[in-house]
Protein backbone atom coordinates (compact mmCIF):
# COMPACT_ATOMS: atom_id res chain seq x y z
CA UNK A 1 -40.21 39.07 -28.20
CA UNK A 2 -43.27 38.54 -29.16
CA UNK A 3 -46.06 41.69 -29.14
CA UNK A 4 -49.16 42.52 -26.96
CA UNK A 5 -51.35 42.34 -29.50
CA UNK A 6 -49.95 38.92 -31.16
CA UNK A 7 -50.02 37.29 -27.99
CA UNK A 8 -53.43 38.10 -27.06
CA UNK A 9 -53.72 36.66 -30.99
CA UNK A 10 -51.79 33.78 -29.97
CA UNK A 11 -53.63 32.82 -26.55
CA UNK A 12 -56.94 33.02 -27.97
CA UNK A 13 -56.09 30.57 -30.69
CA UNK A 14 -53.89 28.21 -28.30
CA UNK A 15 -57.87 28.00 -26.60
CA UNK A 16 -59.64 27.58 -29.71
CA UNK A 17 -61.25 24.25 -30.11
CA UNK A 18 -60.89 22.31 -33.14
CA UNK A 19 -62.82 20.47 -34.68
CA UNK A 20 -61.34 16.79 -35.52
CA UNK A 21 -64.33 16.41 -38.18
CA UNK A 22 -65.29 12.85 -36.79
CA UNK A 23 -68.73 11.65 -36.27
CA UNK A 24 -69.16 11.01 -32.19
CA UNK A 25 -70.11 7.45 -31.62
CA UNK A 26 -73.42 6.36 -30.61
CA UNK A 27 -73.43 5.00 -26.91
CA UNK A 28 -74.20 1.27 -28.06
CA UNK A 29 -72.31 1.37 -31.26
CA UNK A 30 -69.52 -1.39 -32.05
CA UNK A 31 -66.27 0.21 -32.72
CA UNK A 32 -64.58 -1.95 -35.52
CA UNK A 33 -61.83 -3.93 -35.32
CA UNK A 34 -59.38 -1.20 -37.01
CA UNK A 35 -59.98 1.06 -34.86
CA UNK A 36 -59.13 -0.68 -31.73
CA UNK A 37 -55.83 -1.71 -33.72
CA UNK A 38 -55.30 1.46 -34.49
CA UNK A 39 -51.58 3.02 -33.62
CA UNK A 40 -50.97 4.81 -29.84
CA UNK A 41 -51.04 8.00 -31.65
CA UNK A 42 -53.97 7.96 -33.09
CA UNK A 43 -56.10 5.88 -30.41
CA UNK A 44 -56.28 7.64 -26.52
CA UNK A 45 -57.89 5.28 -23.97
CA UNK A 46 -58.39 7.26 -21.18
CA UNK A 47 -60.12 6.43 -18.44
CA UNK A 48 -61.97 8.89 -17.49
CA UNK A 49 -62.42 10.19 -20.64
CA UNK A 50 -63.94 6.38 -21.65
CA UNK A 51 -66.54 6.79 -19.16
CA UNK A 52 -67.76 10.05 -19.66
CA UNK A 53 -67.75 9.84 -23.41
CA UNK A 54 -68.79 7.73 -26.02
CA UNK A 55 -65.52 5.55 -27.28
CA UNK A 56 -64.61 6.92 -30.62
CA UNK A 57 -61.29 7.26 -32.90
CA UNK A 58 -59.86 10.43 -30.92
CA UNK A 59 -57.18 11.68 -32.60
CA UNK A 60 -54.10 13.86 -30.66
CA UNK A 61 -52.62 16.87 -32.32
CA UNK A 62 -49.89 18.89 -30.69
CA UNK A 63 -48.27 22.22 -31.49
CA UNK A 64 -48.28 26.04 -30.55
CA UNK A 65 -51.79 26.37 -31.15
CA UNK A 66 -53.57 23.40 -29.60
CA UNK A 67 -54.09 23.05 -25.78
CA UNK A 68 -52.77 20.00 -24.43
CA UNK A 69 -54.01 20.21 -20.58
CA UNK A 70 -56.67 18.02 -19.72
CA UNK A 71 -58.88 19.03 -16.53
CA UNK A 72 -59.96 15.92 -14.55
CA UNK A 73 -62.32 15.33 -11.96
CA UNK A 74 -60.52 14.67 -8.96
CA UNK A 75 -62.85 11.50 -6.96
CA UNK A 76 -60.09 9.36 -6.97
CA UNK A 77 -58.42 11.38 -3.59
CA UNK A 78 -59.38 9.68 -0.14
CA UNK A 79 -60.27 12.21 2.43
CA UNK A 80 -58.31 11.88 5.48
CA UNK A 81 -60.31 9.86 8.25
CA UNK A 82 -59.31 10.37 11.79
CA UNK A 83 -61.88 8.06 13.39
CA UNK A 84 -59.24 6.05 14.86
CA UNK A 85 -58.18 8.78 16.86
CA UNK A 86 -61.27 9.74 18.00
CA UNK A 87 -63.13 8.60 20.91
CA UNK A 88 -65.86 6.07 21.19
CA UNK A 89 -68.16 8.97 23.30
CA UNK A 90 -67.93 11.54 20.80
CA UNK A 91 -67.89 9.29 16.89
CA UNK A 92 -72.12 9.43 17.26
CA UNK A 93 -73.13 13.17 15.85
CA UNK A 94 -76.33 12.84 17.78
CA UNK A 95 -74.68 12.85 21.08
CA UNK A 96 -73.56 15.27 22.62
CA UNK A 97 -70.00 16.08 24.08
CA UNK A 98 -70.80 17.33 26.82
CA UNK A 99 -72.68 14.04 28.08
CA UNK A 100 -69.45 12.25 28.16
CA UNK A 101 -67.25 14.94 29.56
CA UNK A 102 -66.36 13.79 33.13
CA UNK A 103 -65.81 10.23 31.71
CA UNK A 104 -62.88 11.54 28.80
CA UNK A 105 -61.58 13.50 31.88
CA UNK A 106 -60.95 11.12 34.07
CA UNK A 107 -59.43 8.93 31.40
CA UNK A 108 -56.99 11.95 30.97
CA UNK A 109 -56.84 12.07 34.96
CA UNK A 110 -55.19 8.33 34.93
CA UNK A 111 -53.10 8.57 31.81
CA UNK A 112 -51.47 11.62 33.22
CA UNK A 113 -51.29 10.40 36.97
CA UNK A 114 -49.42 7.24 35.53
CA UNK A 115 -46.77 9.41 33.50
CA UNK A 116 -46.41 11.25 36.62
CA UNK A 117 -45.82 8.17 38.78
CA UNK A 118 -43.43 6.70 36.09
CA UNK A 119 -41.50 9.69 36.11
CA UNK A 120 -40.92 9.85 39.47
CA UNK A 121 -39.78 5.97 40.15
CA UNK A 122 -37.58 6.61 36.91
CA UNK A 123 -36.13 9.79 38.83
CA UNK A 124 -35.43 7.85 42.04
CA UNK A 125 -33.90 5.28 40.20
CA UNK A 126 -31.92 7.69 38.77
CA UNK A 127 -30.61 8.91 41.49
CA UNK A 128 -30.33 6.22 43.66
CA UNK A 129 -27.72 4.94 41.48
CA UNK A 130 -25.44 7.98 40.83
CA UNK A 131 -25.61 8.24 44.83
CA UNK A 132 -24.46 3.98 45.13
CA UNK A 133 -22.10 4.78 42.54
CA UNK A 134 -20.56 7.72 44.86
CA UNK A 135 -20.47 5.31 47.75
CA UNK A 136 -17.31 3.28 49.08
CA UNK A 137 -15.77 0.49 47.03
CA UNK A 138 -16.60 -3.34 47.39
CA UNK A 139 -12.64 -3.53 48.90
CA UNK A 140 -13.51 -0.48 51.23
CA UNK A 141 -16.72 -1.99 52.44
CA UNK A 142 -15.13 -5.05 53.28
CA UNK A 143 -12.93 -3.16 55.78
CA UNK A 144 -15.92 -1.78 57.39
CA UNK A 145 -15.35 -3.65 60.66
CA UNK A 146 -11.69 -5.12 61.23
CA UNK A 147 -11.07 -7.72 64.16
CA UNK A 148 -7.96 -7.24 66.18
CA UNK A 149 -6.33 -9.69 68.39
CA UNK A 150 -4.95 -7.75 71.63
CA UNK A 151 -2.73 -10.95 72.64
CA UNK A 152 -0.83 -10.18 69.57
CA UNK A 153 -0.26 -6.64 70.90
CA UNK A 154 2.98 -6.60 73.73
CA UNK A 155 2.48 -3.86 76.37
CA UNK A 156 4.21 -0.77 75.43
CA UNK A 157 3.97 -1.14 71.74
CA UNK A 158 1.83 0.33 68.92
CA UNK A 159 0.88 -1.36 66.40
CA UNK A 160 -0.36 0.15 62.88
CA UNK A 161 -3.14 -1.47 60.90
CA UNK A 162 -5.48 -0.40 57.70
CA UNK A 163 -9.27 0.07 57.87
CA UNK A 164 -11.24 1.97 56.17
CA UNK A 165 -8.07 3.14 54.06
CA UNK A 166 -6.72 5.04 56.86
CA UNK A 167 -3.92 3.94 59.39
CA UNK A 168 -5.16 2.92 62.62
CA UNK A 169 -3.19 3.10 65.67
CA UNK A 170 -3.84 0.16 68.94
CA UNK A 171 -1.49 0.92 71.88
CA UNK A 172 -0.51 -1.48 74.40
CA UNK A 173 0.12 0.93 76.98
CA UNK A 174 1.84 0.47 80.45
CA UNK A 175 0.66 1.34 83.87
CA UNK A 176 3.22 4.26 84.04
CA UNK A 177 1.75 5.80 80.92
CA UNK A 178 -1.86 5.27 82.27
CA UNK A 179 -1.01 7.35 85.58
CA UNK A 180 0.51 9.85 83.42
CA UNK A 181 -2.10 10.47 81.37
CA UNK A 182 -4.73 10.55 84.09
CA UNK A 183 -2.51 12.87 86.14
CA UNK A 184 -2.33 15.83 83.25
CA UNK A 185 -4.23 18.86 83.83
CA UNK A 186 -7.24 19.24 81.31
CA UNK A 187 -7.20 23.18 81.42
CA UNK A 188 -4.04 22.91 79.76
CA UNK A 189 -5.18 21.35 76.86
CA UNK A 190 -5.85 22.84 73.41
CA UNK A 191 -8.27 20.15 72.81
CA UNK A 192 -9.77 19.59 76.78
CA UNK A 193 -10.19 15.81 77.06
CA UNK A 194 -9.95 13.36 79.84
CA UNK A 195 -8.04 10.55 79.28
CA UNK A 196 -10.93 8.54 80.46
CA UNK A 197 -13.21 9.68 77.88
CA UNK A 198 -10.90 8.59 75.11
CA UNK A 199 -10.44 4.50 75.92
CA UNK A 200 -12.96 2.18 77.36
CA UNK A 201 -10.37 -0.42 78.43
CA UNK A 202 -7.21 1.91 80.55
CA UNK A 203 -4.67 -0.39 78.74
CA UNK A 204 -5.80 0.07 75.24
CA UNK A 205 -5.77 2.96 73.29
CA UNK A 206 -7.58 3.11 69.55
CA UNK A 207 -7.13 6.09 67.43
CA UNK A 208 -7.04 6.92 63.88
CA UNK A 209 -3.43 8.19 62.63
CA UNK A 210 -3.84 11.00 60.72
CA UNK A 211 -2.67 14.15 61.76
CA UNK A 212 -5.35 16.81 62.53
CA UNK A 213 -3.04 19.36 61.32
CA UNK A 214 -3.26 18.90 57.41
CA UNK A 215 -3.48 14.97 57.58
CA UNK A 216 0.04 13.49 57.60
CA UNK A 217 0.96 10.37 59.28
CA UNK A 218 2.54 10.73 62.89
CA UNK A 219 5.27 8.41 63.98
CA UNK A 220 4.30 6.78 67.16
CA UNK A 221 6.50 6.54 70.65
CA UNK A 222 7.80 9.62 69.50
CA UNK A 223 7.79 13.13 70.56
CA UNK A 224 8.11 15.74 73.59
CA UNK A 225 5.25 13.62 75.65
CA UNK A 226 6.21 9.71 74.28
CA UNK A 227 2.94 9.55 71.82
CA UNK A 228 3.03 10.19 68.89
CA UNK A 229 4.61 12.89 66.72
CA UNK A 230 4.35 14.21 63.29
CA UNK A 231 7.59 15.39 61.92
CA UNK A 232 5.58 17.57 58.67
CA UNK A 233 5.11 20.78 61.01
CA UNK A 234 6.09 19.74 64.23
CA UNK A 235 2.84 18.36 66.30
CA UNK A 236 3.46 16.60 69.15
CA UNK A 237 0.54 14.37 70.70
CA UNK A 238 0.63 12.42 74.27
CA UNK A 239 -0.03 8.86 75.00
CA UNK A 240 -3.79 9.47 74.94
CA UNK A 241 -3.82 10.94 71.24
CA UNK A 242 -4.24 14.51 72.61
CA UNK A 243 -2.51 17.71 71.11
CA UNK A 244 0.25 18.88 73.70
CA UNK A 245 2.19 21.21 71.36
CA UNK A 246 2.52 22.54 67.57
CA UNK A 247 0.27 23.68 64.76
CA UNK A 248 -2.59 20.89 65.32
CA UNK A 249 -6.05 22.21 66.45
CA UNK A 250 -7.37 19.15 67.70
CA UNK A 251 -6.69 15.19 69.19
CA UNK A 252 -6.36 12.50 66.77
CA UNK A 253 -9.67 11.17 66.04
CA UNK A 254 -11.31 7.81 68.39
CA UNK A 255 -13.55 5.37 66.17
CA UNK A 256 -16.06 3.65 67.65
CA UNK A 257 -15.00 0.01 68.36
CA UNK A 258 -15.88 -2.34 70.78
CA UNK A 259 -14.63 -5.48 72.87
CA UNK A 260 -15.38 -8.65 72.67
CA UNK A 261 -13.57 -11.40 75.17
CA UNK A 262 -10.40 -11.10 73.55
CA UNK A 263 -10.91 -9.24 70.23
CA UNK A 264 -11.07 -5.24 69.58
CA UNK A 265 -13.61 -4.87 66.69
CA UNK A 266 -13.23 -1.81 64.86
CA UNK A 267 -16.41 -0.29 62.94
């Protein structure tokens, strides 16, 4: 290690200048041939150094005690120039900022309105999709309406179709069925109905056949009242769809349909 006192020795003669003992150059003298030839070592063409100094044979020592850093002038870095960022209003320094104000502002004012507007289409369209996509199926939309034949359907009988992915049931009922049903005593139902309010034609009843119990399917001409019954827990419904007896709260449900001549439309 070396001590204080021979490396204050040391650092004063690593900043010692040395003399190379060569004559400078006069600024308009021609530098021979020889010299120009002369090997990399001996010969430094610096730039800088070239046009700050008069060109003469410069030769390069190295070791402990020479100093080998070379300070340049640094005009070669470009200063960063933001005028394209800048305003037109505001690139004169004789102007004032405050002249042009309102006019940057309302600039800002659009630019920001528009974002605002985009964003909100873009968030509509947004969720006008994810709300389609939670919509019915192209096979379930299809079913929307269904068009029923009631020639097809014999008196008595009940005949089971699909629409809307539930069963739906169309009774042909008889005229002794129809008197029944109008006969029965509304203030004993659970789920007070008249059997009027339930069909628009006396002859044909339309109702959806799912159980309003927990949503099995009943079995129609069945049961304690010759309707429809539902053999999961026991809920017994009359020839008008309404709950006469078990664990159901409520009649099976009545779409809305219409008629047309001959055809029961559904939907």
């Amino acid at each position: 290690m070396l001590q204080s006192t021979k490396l204050s020795s040391y650092v004063r003669t690593a900043n010692q200048v040395i003399s190379n003992n060569l004559k400078t150059a006069a600024p308009n003298a021609i530098i021979p041939k020889k010299l120009v030839t002369a090997p990399p070592c001996e010969l430094l063409l610096n730039e800088s150094l070239r046009h700050h100094q008069p060109i003469g044979k410069i030769v390069l020592k190295s070791g402990p005690a020479f100093s080998t850093q070379v300070r340049m002038a640094h005009t070669d870095i470009r200063v960063p120039d933001f005028s394209y960022y800048r305003r037109t209003e505001v690139m004169d320094p004789n102007k004032k900022s405050s002249d042009s104000r309102e006019a940057r502002q309302n600039l800002t004012y659009l630019i920001s309105g528009a974002g605002v507007l985009g964003g909100v289409y873009s968030a509509k369209a947004v969720v006008t999709q994810f709300l389609s996509s939670m919509s019915a199926s192209a096979d379930v939309l299809a079913l929307a309406k269904i068009e029923i034949k009631l020639a097809d359907i014999p008196e008595g009988k009940s005949v089971t179709f699909k629409w809307r992915g539930k069963p739906l049931f169309i009774r042909h009922r008889t005229a002794e069925e129809i008197d029944a049903e109008k006969n029965v005593a509304v203030s004993s139902l659970r789920d007070p109905q008249h059997d009027h309010e339930r069909v628009q034609r006396p002859e044909f009843l339309v109702v959806i056949g799912v159980c309003t119990h927990l949503g099995c399917v009943p079995i129609a001409n069945s049961g304690d009242f010759g309707g429809y019954y539902c053999p999961c827990h026991g809920s017994h419904y009359d020839a008008s769809g309404r709950i006469r007896k078990g664990p159901a709260p409520l009649n099976l449900e009545v779409p809305t349909y219409e008629y047309v001549d001959d055809l029961l439309i559904v939907g």
